[in-house]
Protein backbone atom coordinates (compact mmCIF):
# COMPACT_ATOMS: atom_id res chain seq x y z
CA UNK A 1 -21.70 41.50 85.21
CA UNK A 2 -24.82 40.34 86.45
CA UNK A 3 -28.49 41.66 85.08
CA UNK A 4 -30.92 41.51 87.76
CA UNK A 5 -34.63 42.44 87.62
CA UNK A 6 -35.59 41.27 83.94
CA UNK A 7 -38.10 38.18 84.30
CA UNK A 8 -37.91 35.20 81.78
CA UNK A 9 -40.72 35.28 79.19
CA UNK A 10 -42.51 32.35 79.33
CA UNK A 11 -42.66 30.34 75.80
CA UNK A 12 -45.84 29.04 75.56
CA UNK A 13 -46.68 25.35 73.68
CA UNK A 14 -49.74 25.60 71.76
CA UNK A 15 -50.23 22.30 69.27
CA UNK A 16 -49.31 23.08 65.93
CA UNK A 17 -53.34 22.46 65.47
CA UNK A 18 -54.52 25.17 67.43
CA UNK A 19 -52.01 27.91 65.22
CA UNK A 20 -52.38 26.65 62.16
CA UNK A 21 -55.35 25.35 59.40
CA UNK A 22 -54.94 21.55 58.92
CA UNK A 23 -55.55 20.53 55.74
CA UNK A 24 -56.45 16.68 54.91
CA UNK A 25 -54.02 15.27 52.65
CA UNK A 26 -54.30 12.54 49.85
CA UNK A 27 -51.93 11.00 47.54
CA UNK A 28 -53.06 11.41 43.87
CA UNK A 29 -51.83 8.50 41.92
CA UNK A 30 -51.77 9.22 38.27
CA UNK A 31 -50.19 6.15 35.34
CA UNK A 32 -49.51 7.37 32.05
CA UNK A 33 -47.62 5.66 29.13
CA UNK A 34 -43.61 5.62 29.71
CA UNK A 35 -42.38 9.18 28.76
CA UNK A 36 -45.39 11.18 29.94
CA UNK A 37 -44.94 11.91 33.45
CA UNK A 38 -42.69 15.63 32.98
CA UNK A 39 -46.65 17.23 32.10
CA UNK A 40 -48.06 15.27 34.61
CA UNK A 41 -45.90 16.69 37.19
CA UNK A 42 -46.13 20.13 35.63
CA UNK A 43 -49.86 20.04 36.37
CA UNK A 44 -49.33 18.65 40.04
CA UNK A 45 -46.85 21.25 40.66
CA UNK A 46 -49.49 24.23 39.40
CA UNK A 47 -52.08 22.81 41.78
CA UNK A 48 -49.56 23.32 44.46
CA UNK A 49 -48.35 19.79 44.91
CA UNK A 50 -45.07 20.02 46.75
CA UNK A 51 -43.93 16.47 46.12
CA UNK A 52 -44.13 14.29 43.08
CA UNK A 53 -42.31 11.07 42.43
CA UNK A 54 -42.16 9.07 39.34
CA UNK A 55 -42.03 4.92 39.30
CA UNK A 56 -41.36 2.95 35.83
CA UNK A 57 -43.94 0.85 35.73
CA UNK A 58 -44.74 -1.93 32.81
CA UNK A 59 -48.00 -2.98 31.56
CA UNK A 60 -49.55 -6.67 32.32
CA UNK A 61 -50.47 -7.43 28.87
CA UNK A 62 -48.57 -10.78 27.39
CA UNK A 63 -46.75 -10.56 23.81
CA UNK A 64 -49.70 -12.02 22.18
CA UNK A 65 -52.10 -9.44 22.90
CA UNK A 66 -50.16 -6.73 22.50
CA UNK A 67 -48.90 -7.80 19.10
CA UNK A 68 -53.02 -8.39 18.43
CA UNK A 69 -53.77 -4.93 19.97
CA UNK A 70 -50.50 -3.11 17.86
CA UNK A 71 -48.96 -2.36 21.04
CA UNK A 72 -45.33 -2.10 20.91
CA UNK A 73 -44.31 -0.47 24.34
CA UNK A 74 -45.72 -1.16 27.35
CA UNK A 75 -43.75 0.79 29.84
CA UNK A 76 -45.81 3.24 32.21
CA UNK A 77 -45.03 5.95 34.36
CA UNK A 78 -46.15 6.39 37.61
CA UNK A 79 -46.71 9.28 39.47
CA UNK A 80 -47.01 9.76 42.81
CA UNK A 81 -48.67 13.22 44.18
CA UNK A 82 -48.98 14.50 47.55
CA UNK A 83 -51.92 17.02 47.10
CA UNK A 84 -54.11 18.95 49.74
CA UNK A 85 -57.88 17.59 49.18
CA UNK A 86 -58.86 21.20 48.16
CA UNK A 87 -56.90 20.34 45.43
CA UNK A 88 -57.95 17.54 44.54
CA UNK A 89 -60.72 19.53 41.94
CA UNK A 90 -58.60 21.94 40.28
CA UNK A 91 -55.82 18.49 39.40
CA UNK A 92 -58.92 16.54 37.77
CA UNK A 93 -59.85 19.21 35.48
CA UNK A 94 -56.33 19.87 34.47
CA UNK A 95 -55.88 16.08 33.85
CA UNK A 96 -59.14 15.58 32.06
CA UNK A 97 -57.67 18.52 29.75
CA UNK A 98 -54.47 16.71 29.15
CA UNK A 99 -55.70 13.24 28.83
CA UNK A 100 -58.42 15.21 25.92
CA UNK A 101 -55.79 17.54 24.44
CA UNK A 102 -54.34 14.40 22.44
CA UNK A 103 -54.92 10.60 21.22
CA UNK A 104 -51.17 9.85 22.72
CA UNK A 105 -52.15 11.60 26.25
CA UNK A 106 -53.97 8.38 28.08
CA UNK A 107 -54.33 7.19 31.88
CA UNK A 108 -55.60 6.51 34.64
CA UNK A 109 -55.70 8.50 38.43
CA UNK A 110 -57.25 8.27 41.52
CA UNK A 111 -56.97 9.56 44.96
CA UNK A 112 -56.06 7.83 48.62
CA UNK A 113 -56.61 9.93 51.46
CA UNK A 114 -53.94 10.21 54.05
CA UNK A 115 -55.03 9.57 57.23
CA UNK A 116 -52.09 10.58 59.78
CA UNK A 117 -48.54 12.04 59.23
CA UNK A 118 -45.43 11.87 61.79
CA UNK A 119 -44.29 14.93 62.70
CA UNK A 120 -44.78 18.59 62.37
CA UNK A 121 -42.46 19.23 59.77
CA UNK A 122 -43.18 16.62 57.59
CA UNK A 123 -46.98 17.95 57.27
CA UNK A 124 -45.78 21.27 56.37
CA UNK A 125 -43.77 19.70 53.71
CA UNK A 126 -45.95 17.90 52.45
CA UNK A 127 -48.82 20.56 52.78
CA UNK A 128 -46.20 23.04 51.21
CA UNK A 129 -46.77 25.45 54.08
CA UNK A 130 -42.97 24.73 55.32
């Protein structure tokens, strides 16, 4: 059975751009001693971060100066954030609280801007718009 008469409706391609706000993205790189990077995340993930990964890292200090120092472990975590740069604000203050809150809470962060991403998708992951 045939349908006759109905016309096709035409799908039109607007860039992703023109529909949607594009927010710049950065990657917040935050290195805390070894066992510290579960609250580090948890404040990512309340800023709206939709992707955090965590690196072991180890300090560069020799034996010697560590044992002068009274520094027993030198392992680090390292956490990788991808955060919209609205964001970027709100994380500081919620590290600065952390890093204050105790003696044991130390680090070190900073930001890199993104400056392109392949693919649609992947921006809206990242973004967490997806």
């Amino acid at each position: 059975m045939a349908i006759f008469g109905k016309k096709k409706t035409e799908i039109k391609n607007e860039p992703f751009e023109s529909r949607n706000d594009i927010k710049k993205l950065s990657i917040f790189i935050t290195i805390v001693p070894q066992n510290l990077a579960n609250p580090i995340i948890k404040i990512f993930q309340s800023v709206g971060s939709s992707a955090q990964f965590v690196q072991r890292g180890e300090g560069t200090a020799t034996k010697q100066l560590r044992d002068i120092l009274g520094i027993e472990n030198n392992g680090k975590d390292i956490v990788i954030s991808i955060v919209t740069k609205d964001s970027i604000p709100e994380a500081k203050i919620e590290l600065e609280a952390f890093f204050a809150a105790s003696k044991k809470n130390k680090g070190i962060a900073f930001t890199i801007p993104m400056t392109s991403v392949a693919g649609v998708k992947v921006y809206q992951f990242l973004s967490n718009t997806l």
